[in-house]
Protein backbone atom coordinates (compact mmCIF):
# COMPACT_ATOMS: atom_id res chain seq x y z
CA UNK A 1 1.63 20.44 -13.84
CA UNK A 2 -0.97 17.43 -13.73
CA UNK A 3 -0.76 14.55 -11.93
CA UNK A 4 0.34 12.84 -8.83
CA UNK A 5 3.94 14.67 -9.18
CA UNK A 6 2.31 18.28 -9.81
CA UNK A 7 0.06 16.82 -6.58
CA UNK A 8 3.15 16.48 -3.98
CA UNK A 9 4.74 19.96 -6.00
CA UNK A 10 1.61 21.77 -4.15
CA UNK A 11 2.13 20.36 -1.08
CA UNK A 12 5.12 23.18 -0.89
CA UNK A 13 3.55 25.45 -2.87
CA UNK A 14 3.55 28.71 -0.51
CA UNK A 15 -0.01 29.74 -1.49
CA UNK A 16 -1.45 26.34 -0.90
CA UNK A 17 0.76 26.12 2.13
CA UNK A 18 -1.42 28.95 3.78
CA UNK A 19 -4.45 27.83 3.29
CA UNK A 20 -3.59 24.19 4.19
CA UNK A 21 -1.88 25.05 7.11
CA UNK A 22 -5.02 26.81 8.32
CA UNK A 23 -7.16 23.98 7.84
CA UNK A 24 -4.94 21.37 9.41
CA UNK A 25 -4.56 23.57 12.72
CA UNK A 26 -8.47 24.20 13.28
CA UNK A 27 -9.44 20.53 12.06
CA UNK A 28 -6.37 18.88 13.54
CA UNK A 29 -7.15 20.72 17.19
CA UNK A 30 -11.04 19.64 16.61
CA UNK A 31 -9.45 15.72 15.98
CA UNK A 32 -7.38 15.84 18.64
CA UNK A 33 -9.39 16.76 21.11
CA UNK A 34 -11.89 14.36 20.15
CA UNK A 35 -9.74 11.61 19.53
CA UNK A 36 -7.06 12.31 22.41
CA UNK A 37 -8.44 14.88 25.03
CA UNK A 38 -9.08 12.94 27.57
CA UNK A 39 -5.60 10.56 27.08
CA UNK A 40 -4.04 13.94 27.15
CA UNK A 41 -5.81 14.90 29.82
CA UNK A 42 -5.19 11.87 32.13
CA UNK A 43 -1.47 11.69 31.09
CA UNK A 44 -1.95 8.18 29.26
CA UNK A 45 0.21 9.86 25.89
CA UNK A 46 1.95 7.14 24.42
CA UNK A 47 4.16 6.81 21.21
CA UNK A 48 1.35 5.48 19.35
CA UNK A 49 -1.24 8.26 20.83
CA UNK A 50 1.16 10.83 19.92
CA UNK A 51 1.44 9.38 15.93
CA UNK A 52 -2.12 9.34 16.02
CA UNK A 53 -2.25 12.55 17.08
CA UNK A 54 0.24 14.16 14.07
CA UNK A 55 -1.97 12.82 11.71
CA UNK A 56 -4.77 14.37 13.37
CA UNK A 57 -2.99 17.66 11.41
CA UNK A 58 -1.13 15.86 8.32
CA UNK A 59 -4.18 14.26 7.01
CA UNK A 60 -6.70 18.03 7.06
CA UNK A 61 -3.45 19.44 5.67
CA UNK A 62 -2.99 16.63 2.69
CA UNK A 63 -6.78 17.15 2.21
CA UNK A 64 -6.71 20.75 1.83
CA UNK A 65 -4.30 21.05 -0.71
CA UNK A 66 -5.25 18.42 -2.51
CA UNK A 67 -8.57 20.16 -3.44
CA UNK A 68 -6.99 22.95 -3.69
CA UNK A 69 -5.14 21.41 -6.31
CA UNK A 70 -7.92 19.92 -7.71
CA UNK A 71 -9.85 22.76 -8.25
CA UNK A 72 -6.99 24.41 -10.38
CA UNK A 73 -6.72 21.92 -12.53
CA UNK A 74 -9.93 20.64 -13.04
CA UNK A 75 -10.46 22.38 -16.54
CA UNK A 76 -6.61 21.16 -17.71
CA UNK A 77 -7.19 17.87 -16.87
CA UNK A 78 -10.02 15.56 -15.70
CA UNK A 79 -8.21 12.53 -14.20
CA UNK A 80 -5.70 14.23 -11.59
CA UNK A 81 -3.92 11.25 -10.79
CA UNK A 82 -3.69 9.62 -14.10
């Protein structure tokens, strides 16, 4: 399972799951409070903040997997998305 498909496969991949889910909850909490604390804070949340703020967890989570990914099937194949 190579490629971009085998990629988004991993995404629900319960052993990947764990580990990326981990990852996206400390990094995400470490981006949002950097990014969004003090909005948060003073109350100033809007619809845009609060996008901003989801990604703050997808993109750690996207990350994680994909090197986890990437590191089991760097011997199979060198080009993972090709």
């Amino acid at each position: 399972m190579t490629g971009l498909l085998g990629y988004f496969r991993s995404l629900v991949k319960p052993d990947m799951m764990s580990t990326g889910l981990k990852v996206a909850a400390v990094v995400g909490t470490v981006l949002f409070a950097i990014n969004h604390g003090p909005a948060l804070m003073q109350r100033k949340m809007d619809r845009g903040r609060w996008i901003s703020a989801g990604l703050s967890y997808l993109v750690p989570y996207l990350v994680s997997v994909h090197g986890q990914y990437t590191s089991q099937n760097t011997g199979r194949n060198r080009n993972n998305f090709g």
